[in-house]
PDB file of N, CA and C in Angstrom:
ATOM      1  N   UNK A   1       4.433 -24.010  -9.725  1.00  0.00           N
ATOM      2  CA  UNK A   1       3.594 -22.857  -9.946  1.00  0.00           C
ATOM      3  C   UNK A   1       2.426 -23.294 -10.837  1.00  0.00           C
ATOM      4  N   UNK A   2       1.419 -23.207 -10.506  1.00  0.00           N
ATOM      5  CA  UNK A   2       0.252 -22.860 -11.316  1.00  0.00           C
ATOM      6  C   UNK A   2      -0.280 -22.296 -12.847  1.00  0.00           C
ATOM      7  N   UNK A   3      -1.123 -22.942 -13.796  1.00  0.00           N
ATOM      8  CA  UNK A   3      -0.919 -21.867 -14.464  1.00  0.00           C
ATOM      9  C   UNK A   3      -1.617 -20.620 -14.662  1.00  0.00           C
ATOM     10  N   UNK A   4      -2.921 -20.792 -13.387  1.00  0.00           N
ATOM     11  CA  UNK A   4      -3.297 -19.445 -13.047  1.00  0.00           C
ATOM     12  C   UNK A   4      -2.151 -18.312 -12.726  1.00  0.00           C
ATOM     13  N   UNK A   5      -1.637 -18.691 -11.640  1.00  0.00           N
ATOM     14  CA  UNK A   5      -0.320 -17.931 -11.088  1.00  0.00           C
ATOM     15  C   UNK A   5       0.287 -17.594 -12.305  1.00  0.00           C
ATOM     16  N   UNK A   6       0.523 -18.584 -13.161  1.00  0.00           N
ATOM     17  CA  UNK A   6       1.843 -17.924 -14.018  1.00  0.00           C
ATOM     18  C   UNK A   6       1.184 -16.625 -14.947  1.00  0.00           C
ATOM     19  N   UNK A   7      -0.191 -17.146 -14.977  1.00  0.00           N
ATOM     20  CA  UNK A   7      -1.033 -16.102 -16.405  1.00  0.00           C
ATOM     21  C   UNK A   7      -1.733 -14.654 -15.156  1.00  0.00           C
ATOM     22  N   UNK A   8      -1.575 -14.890 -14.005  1.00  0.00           N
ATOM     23  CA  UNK A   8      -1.864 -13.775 -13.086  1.00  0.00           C
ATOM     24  C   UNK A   8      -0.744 -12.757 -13.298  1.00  0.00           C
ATOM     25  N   UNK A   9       0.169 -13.645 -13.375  1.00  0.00           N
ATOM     26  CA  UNK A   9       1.834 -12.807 -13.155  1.00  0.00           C
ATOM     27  C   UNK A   9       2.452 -12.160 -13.802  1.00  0.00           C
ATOM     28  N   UNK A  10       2.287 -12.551 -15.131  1.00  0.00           N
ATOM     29  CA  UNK A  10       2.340 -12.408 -16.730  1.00  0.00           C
ATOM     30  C   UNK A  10       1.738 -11.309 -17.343  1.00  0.00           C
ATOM     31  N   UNK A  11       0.137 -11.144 -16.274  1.00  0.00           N
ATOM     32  CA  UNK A  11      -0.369 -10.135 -16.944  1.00  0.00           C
ATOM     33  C   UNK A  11      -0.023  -8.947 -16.066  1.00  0.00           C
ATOM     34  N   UNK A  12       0.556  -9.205 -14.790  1.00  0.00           N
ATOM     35  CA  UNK A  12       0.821  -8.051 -13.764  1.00  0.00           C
ATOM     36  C   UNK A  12       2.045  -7.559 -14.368  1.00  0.00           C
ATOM     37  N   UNK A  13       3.045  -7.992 -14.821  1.00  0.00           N
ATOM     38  CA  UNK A  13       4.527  -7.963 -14.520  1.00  0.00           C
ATOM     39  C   UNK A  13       4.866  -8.566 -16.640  1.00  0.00           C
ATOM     40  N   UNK A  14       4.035  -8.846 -17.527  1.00  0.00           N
ATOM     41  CA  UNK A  14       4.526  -9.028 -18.935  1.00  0.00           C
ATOM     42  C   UNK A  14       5.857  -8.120 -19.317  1.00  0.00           C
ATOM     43  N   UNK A  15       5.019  -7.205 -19.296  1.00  0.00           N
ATOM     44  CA  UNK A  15       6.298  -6.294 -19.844  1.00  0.00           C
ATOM     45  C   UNK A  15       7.222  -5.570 -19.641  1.00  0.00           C
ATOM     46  N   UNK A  16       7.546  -6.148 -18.151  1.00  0.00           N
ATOM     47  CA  UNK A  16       8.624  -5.198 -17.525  1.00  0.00           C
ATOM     48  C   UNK A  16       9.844  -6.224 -17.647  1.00  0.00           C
ATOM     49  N   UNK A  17      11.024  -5.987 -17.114  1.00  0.00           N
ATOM     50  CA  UNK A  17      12.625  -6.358 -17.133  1.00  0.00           C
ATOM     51  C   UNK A  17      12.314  -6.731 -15.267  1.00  0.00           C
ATOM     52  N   UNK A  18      12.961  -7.830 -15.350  1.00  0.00           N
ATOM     53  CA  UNK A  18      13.329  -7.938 -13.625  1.00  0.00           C
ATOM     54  C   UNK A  18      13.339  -7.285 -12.523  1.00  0.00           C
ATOM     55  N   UNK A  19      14.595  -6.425 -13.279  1.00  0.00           N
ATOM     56  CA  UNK A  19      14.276  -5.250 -12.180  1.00  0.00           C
ATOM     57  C   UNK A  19      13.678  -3.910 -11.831  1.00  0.00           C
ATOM     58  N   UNK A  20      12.974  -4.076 -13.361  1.00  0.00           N
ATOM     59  CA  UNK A  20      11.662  -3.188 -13.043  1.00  0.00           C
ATOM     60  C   UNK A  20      10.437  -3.723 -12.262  1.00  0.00           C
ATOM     61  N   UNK A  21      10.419  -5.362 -12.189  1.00  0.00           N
ATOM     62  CA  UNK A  21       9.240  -6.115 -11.717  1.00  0.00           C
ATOM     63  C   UNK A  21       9.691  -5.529 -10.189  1.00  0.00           C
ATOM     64  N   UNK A  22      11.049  -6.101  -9.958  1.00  0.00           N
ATOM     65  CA  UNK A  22      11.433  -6.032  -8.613  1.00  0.00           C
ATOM     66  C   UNK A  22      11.469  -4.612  -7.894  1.00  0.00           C
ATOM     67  N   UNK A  23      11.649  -3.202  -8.363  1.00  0.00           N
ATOM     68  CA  UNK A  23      11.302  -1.996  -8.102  1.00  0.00           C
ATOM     69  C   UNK A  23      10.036  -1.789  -7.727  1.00  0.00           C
ATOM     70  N   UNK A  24       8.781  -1.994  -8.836  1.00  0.00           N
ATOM     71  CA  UNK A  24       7.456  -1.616  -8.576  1.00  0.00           C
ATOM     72  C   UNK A  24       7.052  -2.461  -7.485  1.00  0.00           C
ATOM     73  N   UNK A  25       7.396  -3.878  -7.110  1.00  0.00           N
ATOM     74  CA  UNK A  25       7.081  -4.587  -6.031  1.00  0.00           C
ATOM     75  C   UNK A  25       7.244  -3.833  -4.883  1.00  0.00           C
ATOM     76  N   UNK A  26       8.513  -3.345  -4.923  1.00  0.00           N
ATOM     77  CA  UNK A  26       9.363  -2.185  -3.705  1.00  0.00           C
ATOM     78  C   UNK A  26       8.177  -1.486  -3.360  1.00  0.00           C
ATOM     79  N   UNK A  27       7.995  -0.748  -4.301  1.00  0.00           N
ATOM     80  CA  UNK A  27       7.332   0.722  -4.905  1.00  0.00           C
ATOM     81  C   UNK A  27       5.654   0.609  -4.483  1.00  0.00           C
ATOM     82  N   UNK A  28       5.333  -0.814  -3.961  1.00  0.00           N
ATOM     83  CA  UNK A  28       3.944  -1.545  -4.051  1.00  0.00           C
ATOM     84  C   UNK A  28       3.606  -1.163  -3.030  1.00  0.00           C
ATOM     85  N   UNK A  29       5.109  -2.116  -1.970  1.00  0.00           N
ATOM     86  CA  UNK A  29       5.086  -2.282  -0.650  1.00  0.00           C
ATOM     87  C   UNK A  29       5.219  -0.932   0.202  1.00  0.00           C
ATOM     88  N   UNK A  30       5.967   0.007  -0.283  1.00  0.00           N
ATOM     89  CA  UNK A  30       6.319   1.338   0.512  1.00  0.00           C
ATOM     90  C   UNK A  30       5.103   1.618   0.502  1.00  0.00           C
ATOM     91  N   UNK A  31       4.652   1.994  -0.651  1.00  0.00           N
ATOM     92  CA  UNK A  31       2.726   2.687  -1.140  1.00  0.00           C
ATOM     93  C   UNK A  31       2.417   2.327   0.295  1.00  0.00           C
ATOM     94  N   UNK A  32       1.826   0.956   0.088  1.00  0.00           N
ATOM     95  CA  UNK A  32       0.732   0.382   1.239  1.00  0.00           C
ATOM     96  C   UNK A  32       1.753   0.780   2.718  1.00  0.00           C
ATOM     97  N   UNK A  33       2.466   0.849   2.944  1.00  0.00           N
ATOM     98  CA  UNK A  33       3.066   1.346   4.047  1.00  0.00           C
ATOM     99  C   UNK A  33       2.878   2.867   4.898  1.00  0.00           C
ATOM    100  N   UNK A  34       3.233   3.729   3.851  1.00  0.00           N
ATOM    101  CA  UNK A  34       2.659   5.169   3.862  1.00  0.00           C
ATOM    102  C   UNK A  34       1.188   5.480   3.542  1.00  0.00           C
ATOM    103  N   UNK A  35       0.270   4.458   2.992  1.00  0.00           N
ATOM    104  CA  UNK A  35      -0.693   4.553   3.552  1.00  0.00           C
ATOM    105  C   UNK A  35      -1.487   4.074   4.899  1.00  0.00           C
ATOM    106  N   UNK A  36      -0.848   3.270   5.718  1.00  0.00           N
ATOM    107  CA  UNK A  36      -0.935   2.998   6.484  1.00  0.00           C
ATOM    108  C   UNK A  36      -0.850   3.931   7.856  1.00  0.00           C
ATOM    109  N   UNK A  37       0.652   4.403   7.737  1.00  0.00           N
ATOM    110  CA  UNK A  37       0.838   5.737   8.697  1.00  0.00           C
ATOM    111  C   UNK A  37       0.251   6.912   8.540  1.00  0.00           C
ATOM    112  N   UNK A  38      -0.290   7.198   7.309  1.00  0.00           N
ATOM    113  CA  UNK A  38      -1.395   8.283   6.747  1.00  0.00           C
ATOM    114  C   UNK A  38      -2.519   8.243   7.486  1.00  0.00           C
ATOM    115  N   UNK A  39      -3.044   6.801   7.646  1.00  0.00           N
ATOM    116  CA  UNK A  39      -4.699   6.578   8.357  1.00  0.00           C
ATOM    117  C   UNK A  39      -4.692   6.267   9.864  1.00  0.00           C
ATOM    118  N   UNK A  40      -3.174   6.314  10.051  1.00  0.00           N
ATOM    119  CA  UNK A  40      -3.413   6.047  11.688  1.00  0.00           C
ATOM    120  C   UNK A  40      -2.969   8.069  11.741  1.00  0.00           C
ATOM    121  N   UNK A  41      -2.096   8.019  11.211  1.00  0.00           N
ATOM    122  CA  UNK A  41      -2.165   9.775  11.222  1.00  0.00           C
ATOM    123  C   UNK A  41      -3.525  10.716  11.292  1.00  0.00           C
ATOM    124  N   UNK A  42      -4.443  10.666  10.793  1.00  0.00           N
ATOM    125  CA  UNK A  42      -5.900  11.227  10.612  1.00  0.00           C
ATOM    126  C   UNK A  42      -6.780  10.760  11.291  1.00  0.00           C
ATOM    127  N   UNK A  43      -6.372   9.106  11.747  1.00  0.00           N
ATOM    128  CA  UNK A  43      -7.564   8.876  12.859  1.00  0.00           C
ATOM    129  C   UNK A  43      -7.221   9.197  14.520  1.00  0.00           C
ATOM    130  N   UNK A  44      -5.105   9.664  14.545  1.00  0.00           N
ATOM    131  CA  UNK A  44      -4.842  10.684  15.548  1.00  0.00           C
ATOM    132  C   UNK A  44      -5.337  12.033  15.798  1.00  0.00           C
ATOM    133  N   UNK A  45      -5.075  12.577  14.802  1.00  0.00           N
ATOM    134  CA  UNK A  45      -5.690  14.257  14.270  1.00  0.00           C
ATOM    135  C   UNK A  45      -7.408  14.115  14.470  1.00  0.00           C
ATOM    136  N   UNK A  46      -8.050  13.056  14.011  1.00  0.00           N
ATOM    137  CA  UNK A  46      -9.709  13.023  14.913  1.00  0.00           C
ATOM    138  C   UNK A  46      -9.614  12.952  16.158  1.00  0.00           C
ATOM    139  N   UNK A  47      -8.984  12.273  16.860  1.00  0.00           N
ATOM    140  CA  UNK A  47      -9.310  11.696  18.072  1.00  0.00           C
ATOM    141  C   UNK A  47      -8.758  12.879  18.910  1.00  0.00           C
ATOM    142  N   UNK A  48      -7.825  13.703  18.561  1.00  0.00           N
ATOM    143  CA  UNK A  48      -7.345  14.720  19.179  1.00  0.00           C
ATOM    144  C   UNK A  48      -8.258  16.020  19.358  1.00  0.00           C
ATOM    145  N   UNK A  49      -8.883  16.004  17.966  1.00  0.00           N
ATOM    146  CA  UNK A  49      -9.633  16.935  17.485  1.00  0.00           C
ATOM    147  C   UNK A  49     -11.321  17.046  18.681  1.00  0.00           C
ATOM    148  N   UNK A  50     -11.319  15.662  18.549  1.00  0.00           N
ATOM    149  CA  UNK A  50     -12.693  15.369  19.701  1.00  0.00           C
ATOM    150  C   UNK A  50     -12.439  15.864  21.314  1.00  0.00           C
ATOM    151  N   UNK A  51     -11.119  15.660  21.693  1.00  0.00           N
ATOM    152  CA  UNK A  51     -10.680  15.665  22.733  1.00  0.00           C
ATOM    153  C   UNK A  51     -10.760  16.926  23.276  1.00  0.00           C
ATOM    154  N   UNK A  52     -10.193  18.074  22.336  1.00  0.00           N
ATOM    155  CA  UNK A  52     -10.243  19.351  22.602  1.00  0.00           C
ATOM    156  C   UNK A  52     -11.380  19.603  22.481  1.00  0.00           C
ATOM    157  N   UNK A  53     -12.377  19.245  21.682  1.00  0.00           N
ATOM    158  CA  UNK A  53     -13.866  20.126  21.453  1.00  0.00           C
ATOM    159  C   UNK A  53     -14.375  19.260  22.857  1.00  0.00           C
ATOM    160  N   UNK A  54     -13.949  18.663  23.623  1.00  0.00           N
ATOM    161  CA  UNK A  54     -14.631  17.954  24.868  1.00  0.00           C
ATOM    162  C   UNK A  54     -15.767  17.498  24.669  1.00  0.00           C
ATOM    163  N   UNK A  55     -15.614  17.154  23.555  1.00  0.00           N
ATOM    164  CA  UNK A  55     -16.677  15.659  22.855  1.00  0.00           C
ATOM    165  C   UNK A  55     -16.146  14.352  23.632  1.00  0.00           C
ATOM    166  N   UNK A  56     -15.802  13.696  24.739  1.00  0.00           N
ATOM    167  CA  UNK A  56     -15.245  12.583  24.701  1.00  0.00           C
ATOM    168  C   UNK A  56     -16.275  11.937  25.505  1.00  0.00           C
TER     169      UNK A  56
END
């Protein structure tokens, strides 16, 4: 490891316990997940939205 990496990591993750590091990681990954299905969700709800106004 690096000691960028280690002083990147250190400052992300200093003051937590393991398995608080290892939770918020969880907690990181779900986030970006449900935002993901959020923006394909709304760019369904547009595209639907166009469809009916017979904008296509």
């Amino acid at each position: 490891m690096t000691e960028q990496t280690y002083f990147r990591w250190r400052k992300e993750y200093g003051g937590l316990k393991v398995d608080q590091a290892k939770r918020l990681k969880d907690l990181e990954t779900e986030n970006a997940r449900l935002r993901r299905a959020l923006s394909d969700a709304v760019i369904d709800n547009q595209i639907l939205r166009e469809v009916s106004k017979g904008n296509f």
